[in-house]
N, C-alpha and C. Protein backbone atom coordinates (compact mmCIF):
# COMPACT_ATOMS: atom_id res chain seq x y z
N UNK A 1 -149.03 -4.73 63.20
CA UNK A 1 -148.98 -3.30 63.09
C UNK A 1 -150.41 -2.75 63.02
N UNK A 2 -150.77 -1.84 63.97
CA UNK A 2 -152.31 -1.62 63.82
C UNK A 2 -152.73 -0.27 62.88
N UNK A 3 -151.40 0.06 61.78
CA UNK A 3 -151.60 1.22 61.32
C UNK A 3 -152.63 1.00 59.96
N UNK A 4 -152.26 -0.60 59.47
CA UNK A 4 -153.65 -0.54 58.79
C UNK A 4 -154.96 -0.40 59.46
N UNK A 5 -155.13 -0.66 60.30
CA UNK A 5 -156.10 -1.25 61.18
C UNK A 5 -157.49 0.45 60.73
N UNK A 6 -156.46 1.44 61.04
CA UNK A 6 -157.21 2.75 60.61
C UNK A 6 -157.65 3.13 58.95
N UNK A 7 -157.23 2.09 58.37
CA UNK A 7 -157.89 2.33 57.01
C UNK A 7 -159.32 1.64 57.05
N UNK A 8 -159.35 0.84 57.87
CA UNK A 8 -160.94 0.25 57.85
C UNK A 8 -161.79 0.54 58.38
N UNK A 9 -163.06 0.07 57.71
CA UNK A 9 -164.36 0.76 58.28
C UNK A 9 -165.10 2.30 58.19
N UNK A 10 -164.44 2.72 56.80
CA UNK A 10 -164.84 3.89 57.27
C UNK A 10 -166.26 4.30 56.45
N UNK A 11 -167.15 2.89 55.97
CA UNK A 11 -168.54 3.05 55.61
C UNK A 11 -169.32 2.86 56.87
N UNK A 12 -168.73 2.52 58.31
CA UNK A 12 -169.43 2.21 59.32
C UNK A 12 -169.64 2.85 60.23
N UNK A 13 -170.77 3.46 60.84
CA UNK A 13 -171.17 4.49 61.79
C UNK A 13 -170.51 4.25 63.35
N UNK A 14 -169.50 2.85 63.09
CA UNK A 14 -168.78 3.36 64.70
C UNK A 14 -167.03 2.96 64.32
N UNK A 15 -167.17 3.83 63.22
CA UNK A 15 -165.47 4.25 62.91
C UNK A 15 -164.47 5.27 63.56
N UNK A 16 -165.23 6.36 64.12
CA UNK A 16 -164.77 7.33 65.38
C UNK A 16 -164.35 6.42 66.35
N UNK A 17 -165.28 5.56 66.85
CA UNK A 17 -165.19 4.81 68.04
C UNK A 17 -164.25 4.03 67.61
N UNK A 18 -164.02 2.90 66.71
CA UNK A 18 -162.73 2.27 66.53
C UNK A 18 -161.71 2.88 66.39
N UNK A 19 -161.46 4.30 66.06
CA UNK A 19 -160.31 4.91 65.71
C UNK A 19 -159.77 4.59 67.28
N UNK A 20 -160.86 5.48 67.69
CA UNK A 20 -160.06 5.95 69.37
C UNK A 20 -159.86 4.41 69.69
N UNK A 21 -160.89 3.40 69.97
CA UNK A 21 -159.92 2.31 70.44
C UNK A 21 -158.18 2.05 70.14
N UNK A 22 -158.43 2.15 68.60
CA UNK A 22 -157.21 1.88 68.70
C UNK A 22 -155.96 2.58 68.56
N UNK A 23 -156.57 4.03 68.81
CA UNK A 23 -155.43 4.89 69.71
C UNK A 23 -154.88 4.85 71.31
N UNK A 24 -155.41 3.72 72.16
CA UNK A 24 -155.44 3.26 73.17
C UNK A 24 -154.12 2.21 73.34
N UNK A 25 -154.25 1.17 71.90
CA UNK A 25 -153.51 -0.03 72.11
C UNK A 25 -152.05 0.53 71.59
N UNK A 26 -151.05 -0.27 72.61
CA UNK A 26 -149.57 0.38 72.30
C UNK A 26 -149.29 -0.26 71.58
N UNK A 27 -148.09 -0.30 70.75
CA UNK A 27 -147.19 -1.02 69.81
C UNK A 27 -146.66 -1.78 69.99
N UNK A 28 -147.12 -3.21 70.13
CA UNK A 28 -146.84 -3.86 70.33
C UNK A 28 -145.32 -4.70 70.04
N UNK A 29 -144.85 -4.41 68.78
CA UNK A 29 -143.42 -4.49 68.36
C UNK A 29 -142.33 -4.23 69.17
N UNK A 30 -142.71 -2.94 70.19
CA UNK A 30 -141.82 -2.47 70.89
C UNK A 30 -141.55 -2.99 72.16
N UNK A 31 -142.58 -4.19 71.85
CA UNK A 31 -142.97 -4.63 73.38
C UNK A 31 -141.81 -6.13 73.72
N UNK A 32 -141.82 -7.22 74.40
CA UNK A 32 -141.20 -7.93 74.08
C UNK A 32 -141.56 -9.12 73.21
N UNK A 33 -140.61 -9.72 72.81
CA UNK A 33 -140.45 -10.59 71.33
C UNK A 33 -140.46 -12.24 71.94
N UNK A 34 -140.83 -12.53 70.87
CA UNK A 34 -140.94 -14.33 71.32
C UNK A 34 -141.86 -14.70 70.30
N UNK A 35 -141.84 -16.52 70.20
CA UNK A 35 -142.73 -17.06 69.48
C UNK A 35 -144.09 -17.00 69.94
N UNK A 36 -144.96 -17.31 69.20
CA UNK A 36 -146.29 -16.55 69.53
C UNK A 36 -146.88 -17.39 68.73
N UNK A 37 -147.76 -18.17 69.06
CA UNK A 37 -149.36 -19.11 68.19
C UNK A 37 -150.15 -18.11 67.22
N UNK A 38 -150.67 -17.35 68.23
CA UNK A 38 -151.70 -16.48 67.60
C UNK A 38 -153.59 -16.85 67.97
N UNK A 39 -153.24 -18.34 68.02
CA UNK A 39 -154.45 -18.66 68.53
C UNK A 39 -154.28 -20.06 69.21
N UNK A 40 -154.15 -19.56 70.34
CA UNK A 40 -153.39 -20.63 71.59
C UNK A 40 -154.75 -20.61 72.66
N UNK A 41 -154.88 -22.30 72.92
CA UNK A 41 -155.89 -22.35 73.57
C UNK A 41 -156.27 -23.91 73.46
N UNK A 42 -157.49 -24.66 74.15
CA UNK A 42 -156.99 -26.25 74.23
C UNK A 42 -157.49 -26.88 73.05
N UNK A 43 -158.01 -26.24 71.65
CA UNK A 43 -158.59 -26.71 70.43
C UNK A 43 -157.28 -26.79 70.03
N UNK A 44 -156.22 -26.07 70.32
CA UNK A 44 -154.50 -26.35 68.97
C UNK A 44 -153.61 -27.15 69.91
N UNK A 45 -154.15 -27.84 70.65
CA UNK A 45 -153.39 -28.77 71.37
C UNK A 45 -153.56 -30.42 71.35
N UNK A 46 -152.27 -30.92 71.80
CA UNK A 46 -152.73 -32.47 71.88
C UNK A 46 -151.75 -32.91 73.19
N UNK A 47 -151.94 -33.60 73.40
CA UNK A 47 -151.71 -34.45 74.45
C UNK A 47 -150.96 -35.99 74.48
N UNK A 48 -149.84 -36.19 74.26
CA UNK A 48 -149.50 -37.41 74.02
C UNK A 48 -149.38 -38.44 74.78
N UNK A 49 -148.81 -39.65 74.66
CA UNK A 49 -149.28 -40.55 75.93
C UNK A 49 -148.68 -40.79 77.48
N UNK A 50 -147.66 -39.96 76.78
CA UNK A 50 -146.25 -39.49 78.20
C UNK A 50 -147.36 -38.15 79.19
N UNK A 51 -147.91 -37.40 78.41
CA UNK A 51 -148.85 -36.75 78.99
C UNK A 51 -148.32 -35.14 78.75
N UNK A 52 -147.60 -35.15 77.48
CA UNK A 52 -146.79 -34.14 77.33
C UNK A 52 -147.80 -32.89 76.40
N UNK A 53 -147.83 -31.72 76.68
CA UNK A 53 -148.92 -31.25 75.78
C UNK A 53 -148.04 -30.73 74.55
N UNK A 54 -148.66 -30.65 73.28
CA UNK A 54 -147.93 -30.13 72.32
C UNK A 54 -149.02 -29.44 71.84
N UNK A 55 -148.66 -27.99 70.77
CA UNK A 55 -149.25 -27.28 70.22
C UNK A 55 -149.18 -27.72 68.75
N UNK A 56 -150.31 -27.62 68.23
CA UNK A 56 -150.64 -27.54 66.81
C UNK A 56 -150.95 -26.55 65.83
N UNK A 57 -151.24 -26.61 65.01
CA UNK A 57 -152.13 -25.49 63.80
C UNK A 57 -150.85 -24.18 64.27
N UNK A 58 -150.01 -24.07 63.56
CA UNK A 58 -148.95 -23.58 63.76
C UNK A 58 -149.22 -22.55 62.08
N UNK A 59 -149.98 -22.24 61.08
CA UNK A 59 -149.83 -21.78 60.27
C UNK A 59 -149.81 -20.11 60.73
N UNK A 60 -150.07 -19.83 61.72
CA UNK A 60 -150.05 -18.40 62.06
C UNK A 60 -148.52 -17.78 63.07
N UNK A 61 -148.13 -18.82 63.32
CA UNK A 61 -147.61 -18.57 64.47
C UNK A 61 -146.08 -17.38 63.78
N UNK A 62 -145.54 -17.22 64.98
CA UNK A 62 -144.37 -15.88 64.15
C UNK A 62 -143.43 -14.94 65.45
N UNK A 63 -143.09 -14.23 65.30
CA UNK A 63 -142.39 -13.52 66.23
C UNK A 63 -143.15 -12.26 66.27
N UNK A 64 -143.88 -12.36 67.97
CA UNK A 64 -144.50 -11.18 68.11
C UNK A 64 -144.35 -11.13 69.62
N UNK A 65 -145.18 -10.44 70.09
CA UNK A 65 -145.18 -10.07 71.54
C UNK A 65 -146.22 -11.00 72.36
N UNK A 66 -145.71 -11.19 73.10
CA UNK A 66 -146.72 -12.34 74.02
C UNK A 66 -147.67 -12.14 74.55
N UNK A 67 -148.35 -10.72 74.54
CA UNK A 67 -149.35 -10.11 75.26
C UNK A 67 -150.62 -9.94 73.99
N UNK A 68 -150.37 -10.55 72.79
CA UNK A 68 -151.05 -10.67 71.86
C UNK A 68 -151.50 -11.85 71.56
N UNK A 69 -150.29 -12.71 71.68
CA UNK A 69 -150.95 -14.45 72.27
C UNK A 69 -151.37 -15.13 73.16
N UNK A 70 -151.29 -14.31 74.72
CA UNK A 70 -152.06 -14.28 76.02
C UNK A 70 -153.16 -13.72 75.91
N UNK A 71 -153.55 -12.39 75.29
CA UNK A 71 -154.77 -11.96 75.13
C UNK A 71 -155.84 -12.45 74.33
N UNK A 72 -155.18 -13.24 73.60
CA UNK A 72 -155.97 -13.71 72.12
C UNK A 72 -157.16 -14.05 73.10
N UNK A 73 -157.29 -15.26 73.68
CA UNK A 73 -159.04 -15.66 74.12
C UNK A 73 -159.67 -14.75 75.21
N UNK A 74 -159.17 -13.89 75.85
CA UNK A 74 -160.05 -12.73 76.82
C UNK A 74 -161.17 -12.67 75.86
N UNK A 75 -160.85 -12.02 74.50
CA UNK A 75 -162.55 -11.62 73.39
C UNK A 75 -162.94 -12.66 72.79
N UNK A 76 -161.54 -13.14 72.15
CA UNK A 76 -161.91 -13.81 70.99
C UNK A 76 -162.47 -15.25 71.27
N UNK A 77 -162.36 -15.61 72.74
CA UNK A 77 -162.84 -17.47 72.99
C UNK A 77 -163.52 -17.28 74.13
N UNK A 78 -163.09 -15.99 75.03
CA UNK A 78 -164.13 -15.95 76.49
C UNK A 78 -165.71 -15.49 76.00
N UNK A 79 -165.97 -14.62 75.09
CA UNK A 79 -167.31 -13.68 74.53
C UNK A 79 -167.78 -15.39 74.01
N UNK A 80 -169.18 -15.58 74.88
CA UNK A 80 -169.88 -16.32 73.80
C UNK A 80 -170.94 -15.24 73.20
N UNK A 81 -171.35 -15.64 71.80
CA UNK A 81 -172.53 -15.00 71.20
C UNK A 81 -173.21 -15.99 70.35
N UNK A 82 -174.50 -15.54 70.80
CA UNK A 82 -175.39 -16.09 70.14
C UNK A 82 -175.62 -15.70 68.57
N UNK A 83 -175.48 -16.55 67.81
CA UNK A 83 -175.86 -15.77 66.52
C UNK A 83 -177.56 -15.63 65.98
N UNK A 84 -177.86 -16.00 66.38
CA UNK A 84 -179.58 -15.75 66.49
C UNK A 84 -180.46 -14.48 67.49
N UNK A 85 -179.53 -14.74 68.07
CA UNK A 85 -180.30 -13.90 69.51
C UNK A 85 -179.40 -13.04 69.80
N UNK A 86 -177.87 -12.86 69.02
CA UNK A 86 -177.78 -11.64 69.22
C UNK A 86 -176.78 -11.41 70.80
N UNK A 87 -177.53 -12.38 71.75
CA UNK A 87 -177.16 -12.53 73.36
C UNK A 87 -175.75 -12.87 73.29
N UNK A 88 -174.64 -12.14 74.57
CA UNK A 88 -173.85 -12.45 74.75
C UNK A 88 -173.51 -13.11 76.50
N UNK A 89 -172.85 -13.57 76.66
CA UNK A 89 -172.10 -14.23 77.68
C UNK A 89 -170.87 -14.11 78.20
N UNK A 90 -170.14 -13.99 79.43
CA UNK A 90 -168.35 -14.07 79.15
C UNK A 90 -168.19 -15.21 79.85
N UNK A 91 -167.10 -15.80 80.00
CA UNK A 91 -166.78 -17.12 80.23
C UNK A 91 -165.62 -16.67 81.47
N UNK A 92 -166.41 -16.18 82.57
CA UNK A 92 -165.15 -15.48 83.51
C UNK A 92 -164.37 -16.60 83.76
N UNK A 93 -165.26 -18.07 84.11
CA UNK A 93 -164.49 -19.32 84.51
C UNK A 93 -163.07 -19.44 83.91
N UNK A 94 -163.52 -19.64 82.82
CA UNK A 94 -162.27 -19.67 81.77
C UNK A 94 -161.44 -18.89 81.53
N UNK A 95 -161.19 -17.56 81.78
CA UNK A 95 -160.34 -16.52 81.65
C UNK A 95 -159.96 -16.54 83.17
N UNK A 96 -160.57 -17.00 84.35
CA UNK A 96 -159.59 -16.65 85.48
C UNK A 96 -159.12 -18.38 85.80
N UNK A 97 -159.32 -19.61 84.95
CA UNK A 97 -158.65 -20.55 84.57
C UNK A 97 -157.51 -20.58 83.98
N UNK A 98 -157.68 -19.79 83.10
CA UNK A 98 -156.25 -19.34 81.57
C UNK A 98 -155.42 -18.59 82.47
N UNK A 99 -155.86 -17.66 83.33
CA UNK A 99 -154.60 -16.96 84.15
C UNK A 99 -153.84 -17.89 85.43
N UNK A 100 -154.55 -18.39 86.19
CA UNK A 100 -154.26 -19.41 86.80
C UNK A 100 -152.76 -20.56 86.22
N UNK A 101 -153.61 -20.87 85.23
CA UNK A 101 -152.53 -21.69 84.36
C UNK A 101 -151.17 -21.17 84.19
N UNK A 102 -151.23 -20.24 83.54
CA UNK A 102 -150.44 -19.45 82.81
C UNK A 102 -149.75 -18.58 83.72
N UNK A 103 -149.89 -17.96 84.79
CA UNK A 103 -149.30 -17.22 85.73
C UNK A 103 -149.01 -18.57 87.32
N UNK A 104 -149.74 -18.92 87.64
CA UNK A 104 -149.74 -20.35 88.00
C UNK A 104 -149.97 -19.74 89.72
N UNK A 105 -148.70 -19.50 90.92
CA UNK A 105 -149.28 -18.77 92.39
C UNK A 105 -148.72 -17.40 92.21
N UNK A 106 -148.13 -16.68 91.02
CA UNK A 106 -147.81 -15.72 90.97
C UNK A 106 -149.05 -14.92 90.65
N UNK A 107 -149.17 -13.13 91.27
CA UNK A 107 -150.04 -12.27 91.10
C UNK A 107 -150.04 -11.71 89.92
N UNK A 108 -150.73 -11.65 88.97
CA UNK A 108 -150.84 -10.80 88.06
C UNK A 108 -151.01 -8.84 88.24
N UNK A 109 -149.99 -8.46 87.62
CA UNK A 109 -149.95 -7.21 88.10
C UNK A 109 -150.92 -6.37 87.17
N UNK A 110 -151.40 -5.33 87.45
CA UNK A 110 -152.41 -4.43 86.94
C UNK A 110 -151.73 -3.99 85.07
N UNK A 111 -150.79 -3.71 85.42
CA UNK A 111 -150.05 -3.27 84.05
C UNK A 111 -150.15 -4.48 82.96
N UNK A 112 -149.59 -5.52 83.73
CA UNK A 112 -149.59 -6.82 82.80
C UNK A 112 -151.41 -7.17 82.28
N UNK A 113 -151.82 -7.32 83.52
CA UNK A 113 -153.41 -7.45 82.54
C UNK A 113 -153.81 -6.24 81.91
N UNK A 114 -153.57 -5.16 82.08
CA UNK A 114 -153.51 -4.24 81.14
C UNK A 114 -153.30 -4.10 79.50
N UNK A 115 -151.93 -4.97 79.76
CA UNK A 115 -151.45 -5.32 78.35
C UNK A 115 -151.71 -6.53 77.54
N UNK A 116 -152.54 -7.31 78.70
CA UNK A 116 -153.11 -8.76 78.16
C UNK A 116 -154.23 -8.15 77.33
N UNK A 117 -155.05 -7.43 77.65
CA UNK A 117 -156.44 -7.00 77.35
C UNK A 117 -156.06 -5.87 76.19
N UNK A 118 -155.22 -5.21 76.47
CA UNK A 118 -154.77 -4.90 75.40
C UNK A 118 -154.62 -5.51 73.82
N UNK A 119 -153.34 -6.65 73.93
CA UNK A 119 -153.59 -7.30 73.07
C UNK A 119 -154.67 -8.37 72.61
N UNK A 120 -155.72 -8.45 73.69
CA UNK A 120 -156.88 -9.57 72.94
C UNK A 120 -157.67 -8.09 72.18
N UNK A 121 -157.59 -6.73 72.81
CA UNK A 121 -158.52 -5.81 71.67
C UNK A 121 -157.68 -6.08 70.32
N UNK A 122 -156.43 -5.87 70.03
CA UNK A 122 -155.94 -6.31 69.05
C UNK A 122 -156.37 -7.12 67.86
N UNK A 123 -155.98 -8.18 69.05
CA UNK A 123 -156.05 -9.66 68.28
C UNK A 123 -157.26 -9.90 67.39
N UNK A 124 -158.73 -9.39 68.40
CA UNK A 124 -160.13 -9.26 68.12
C UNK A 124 -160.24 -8.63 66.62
N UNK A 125 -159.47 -7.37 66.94
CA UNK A 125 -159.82 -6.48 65.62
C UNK A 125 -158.89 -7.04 64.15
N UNK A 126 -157.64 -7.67 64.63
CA UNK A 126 -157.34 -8.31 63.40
C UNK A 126 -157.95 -9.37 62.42
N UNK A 127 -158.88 -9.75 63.65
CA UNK A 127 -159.48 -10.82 62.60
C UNK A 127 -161.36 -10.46 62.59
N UNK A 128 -161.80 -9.34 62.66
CA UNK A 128 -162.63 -8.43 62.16
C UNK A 128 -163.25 -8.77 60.77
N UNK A 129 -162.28 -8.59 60.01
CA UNK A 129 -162.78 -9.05 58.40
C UNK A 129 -162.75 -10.31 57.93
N UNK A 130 -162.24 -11.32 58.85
CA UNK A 130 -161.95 -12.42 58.71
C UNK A 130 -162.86 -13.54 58.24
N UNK A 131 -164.20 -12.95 58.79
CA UNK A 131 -165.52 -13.48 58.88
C UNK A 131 -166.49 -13.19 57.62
N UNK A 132 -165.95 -11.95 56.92
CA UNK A 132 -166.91 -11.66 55.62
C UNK A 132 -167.70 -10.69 56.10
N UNK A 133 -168.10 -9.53 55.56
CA UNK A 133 -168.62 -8.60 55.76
C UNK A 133 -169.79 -8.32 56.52
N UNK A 134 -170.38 -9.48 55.89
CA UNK A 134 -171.67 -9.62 56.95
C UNK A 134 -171.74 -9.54 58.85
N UNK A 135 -170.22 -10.31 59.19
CA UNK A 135 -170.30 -10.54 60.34
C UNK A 135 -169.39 -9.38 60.79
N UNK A 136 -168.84 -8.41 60.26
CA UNK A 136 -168.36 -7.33 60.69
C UNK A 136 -169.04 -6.10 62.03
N UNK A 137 -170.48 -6.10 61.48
CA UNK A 137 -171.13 -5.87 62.81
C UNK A 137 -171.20 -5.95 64.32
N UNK A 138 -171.43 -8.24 64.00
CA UNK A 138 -171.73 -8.84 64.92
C UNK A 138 -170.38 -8.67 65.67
N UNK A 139 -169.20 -8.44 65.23
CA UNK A 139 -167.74 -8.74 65.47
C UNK A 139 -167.45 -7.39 66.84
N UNK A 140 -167.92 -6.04 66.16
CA UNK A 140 -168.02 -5.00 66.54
C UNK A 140 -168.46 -5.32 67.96
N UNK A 141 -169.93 -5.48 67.67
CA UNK A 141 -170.70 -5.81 69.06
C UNK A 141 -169.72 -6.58 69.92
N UNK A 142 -169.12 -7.62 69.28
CA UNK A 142 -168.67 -8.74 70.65
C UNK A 142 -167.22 -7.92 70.82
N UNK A 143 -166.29 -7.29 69.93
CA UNK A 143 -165.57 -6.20 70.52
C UNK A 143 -165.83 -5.59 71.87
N UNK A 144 -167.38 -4.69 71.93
CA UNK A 144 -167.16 -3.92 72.76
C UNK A 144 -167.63 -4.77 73.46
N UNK A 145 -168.55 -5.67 74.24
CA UNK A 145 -168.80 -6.50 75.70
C UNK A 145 -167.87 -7.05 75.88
N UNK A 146 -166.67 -7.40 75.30
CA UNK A 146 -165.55 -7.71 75.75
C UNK A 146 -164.70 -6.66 76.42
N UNK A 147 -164.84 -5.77 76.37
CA UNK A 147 -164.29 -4.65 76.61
C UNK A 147 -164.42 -4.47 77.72
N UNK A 148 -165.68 -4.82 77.95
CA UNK A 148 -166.61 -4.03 79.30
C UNK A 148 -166.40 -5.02 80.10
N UNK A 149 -166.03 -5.88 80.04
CA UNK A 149 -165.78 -7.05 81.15
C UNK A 149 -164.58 -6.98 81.39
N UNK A 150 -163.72 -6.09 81.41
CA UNK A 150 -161.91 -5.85 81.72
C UNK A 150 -162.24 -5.71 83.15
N UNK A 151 -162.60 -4.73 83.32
CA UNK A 151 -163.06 -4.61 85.08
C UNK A 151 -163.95 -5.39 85.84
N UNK A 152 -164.64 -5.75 85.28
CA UNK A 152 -165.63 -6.99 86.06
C UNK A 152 -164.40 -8.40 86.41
N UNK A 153 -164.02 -8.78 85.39
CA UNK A 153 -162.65 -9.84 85.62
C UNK A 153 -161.59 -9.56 86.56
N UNK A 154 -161.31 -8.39 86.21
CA UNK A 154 -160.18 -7.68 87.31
C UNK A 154 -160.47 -7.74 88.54
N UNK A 155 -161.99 -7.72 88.86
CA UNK A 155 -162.40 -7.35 90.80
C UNK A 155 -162.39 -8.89 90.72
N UNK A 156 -162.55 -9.66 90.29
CA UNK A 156 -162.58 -11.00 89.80
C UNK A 156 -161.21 -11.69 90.49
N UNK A 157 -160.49 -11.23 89.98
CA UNK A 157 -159.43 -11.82 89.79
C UNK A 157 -158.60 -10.86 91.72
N UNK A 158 -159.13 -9.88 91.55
CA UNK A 158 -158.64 -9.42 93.05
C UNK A 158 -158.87 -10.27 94.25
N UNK A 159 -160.42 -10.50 94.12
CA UNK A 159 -161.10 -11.10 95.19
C UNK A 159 -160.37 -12.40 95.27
N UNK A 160 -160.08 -13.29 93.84
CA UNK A 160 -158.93 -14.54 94.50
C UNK A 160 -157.83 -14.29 95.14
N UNK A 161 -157.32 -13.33 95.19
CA UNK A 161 -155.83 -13.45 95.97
C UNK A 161 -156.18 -12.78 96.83
């Protein structure tokens, strides 16, 4: 529910700007339902000797919308940042890998990555405080260059098909 989401931050000079973000992201509740990781990706996985993959670290997992557990690594695992330098990176490889996978010769439609990116802004901002105050900043920052790479990925992702 992102209605807490607007109680926070409001000692921080880009609390306007988070508001409106997240007057952007829809409700996800309303969206469709299913089991959901939360943080799905090849660190909560294993591989057994049949060659079968199984998921792990299951303490988050729950009934939510799938466009919140598809989106999860667009910010939260594609953004590298440097914590010294501040410098960021996106990992297009890997995000037009993860779609590949996951959508497999089917096209991803504009709406659907819409709502993928959607829920990784989400996902991003739920775990915001997660890090301790200090890194609330740095979190911010890698928020928005994630942001900004929605359309760079997208012509991305056109030019393959």
């Amino acid at each position: 529910n992102k209605q807490m989401f607007y109680e926070w931050f409001s000692d921080k000079p880009f609390k306007a700007e988070f508001d409106m973000i997240l007057d952007t992201l829809p409700d996800f509740g309303k969206l469709d339902r299913c089991l959901i990781h939360t943080d799905l990706g090849p660190h909560n996985s294993i591989r057994n000797k049949q060659g079968e993959v199984m998921l792990i670290d299951l303490d988050d997992a729950g009934i939510g919308s799938r466009h919140l557990d598809l989106g999860w690594p667009f910010i939260m695992q594609f953004v590298e940042f440097n914590h010294d330098t501040e410098e960021m990176t996106y990992r297009f490889d890997l995000a037009q890998s993860f779609l590949r996978g996951y959508f497999g010769e089917e096209k991803v439609s504009r709406e659907e990555y819409d709502l993928l990116f959607q829920g990784a802004i989400q996902m991003h901002i739920s775990y915001m405080q997660v890090y301790g105050p200090y890194a609330v900043d740095s979190r911010w920052k890698i928020l928005l260059f994630g942001i900004e790479q929605k359309e760079v990925l997208w012509e991305m992702i056109q030019k393959e098909s």
